[in-house]
C-alpha atoms as a PDB file:
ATOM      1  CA  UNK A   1       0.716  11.632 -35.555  1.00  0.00           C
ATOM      2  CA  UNK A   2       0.462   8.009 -34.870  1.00  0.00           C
ATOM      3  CA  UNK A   3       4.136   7.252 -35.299  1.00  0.00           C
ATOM      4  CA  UNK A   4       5.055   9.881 -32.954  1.00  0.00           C
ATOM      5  CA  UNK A   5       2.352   9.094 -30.437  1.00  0.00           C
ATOM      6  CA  UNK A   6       3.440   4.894 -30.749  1.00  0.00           C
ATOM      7  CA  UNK A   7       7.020   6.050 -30.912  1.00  0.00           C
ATOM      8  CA  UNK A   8       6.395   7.817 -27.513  1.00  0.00           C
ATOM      9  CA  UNK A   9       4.183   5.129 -25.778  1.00  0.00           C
ATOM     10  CA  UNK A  10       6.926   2.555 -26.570  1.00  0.00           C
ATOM     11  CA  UNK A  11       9.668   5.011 -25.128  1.00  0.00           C
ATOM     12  CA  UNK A  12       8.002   6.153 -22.271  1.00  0.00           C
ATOM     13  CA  UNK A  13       6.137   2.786 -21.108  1.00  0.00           C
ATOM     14  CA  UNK A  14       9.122   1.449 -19.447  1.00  0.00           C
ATOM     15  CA  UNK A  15      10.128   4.538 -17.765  1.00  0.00           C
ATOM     16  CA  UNK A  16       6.341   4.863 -16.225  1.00  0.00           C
ATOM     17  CA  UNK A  17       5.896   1.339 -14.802  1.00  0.00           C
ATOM     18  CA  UNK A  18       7.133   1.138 -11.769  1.00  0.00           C
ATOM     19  CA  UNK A  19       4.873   4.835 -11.525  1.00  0.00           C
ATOM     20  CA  UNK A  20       1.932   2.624 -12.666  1.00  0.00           C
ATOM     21  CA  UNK A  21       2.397  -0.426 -10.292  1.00  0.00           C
ATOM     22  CA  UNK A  22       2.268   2.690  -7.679  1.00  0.00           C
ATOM     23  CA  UNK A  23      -1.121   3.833  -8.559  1.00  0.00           C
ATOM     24  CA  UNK A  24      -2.304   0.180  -8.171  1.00  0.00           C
ATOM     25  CA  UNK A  25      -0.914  -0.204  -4.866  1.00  0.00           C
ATOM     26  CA  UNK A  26      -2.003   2.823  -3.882  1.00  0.00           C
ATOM     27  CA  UNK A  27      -6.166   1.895  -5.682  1.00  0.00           C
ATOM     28  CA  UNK A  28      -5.298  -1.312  -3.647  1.00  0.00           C
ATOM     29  CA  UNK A  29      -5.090   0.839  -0.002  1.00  0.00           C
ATOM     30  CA  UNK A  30      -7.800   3.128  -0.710  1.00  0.00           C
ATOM     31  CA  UNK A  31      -9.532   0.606  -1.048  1.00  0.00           C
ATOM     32  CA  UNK A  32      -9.197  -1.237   1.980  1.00  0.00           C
ATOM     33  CA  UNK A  33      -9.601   2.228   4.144  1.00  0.00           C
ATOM     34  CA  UNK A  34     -12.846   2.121   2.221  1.00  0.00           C
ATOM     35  CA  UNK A  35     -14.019  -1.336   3.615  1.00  0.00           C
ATOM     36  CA  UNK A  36     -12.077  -0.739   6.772  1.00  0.00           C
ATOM     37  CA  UNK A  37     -14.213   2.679   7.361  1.00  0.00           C
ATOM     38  CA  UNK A  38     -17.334   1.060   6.283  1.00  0.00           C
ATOM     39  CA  UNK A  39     -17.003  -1.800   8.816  1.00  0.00           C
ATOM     40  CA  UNK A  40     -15.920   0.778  11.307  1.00  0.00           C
ATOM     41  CA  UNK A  41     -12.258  -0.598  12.305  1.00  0.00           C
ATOM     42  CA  UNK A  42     -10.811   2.560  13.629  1.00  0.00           C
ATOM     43  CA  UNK A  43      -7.309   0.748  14.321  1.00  0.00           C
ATOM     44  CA  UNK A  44      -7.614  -0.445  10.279  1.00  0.00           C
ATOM     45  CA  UNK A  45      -8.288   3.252   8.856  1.00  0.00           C
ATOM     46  CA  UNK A  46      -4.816   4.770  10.482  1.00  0.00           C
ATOM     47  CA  UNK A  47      -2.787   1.583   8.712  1.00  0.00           C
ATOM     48  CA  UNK A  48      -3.988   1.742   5.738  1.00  0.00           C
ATOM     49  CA  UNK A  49      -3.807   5.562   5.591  1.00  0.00           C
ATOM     50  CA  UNK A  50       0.040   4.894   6.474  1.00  0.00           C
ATOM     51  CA  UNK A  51       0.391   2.257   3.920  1.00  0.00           C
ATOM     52  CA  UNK A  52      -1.458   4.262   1.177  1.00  0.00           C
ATOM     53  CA  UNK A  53       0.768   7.206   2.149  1.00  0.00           C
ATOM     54  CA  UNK A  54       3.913   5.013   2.212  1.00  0.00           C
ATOM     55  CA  UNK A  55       2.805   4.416  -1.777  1.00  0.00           C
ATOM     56  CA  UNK A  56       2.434   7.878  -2.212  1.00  0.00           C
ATOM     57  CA  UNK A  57       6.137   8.829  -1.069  1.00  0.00           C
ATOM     58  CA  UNK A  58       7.184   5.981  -2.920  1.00  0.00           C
ATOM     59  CA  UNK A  59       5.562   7.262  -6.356  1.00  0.00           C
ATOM     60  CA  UNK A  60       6.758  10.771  -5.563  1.00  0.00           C
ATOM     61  CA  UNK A  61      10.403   9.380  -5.343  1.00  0.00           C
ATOM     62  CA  UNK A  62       9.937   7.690  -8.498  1.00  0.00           C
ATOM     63  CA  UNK A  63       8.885  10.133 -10.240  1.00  0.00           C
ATOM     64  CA  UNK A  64      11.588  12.175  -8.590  1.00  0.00           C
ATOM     65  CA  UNK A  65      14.290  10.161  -9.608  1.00  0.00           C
ATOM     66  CA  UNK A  66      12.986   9.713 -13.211  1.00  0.00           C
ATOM     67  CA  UNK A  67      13.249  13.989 -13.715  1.00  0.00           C
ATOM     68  CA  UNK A  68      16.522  13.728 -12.204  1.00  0.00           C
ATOM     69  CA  UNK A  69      17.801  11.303 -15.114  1.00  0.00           C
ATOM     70  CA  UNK A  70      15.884  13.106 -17.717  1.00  0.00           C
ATOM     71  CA  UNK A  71      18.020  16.584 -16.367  1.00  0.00           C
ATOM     72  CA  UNK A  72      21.125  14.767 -16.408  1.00  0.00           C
ATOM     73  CA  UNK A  73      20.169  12.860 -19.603  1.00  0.00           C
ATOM     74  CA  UNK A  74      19.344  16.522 -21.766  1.00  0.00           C
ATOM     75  CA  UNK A  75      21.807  18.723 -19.552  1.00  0.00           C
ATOM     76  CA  UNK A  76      25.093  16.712 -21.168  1.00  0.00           C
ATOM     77  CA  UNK A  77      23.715  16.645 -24.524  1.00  0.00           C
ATOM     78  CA  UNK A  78      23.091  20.134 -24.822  1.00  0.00           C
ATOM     79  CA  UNK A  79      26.472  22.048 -26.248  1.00  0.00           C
ATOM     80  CA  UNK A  80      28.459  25.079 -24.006  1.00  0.00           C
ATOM     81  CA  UNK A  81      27.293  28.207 -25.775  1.00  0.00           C
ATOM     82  CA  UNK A  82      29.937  30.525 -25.848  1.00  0.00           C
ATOM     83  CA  UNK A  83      29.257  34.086 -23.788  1.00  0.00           C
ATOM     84  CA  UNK A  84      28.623  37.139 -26.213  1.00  0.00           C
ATOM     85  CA  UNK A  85      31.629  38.771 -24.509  1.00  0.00           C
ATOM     86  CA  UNK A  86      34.296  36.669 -26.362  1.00  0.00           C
END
């Protein structure tokens, strides 16, 4: 079980980064609508909500374009299976 679960770390680690440096960005934003609201900065809160949700797309893309390779990725190595008919 630890093979498979390193083996799958090491394989999977590169795919998720650029996921991961998303989720800091977007800690990074929330964060700064948290001081923003707490110092009251109306004009601060509506940036930084459109920043943080600027992340957000961007993750969602990511991770978007990372199921579209794994599709194309399994959908060419899996073989034509011929129809019952013939």
């Amino acid at each position: 079980m630890t093979r498979s679960r390193n083996l799958f770390a090491a394989l999977l680690l590169p795919l998720l980064l650029p996921v991961q440096l998303g989720v800091l960005a977007l800690h990074h934003r929330m964060g700064r609508v948290r001081a923003a609201r707490a110092s009251g900065d109306r004009g601060a809160i509506s940036i930084e909500l459109a920043l943080a949700i600027i992340v957000l797309v961007g993750i969602a893309g990511t991770i978007l374009a990372l199921l579209s390779t794994l599709a194309s990725n399994v959908e060419q190595k899996i073989p034509d299976v011929p129809t019952a008919a013939q």
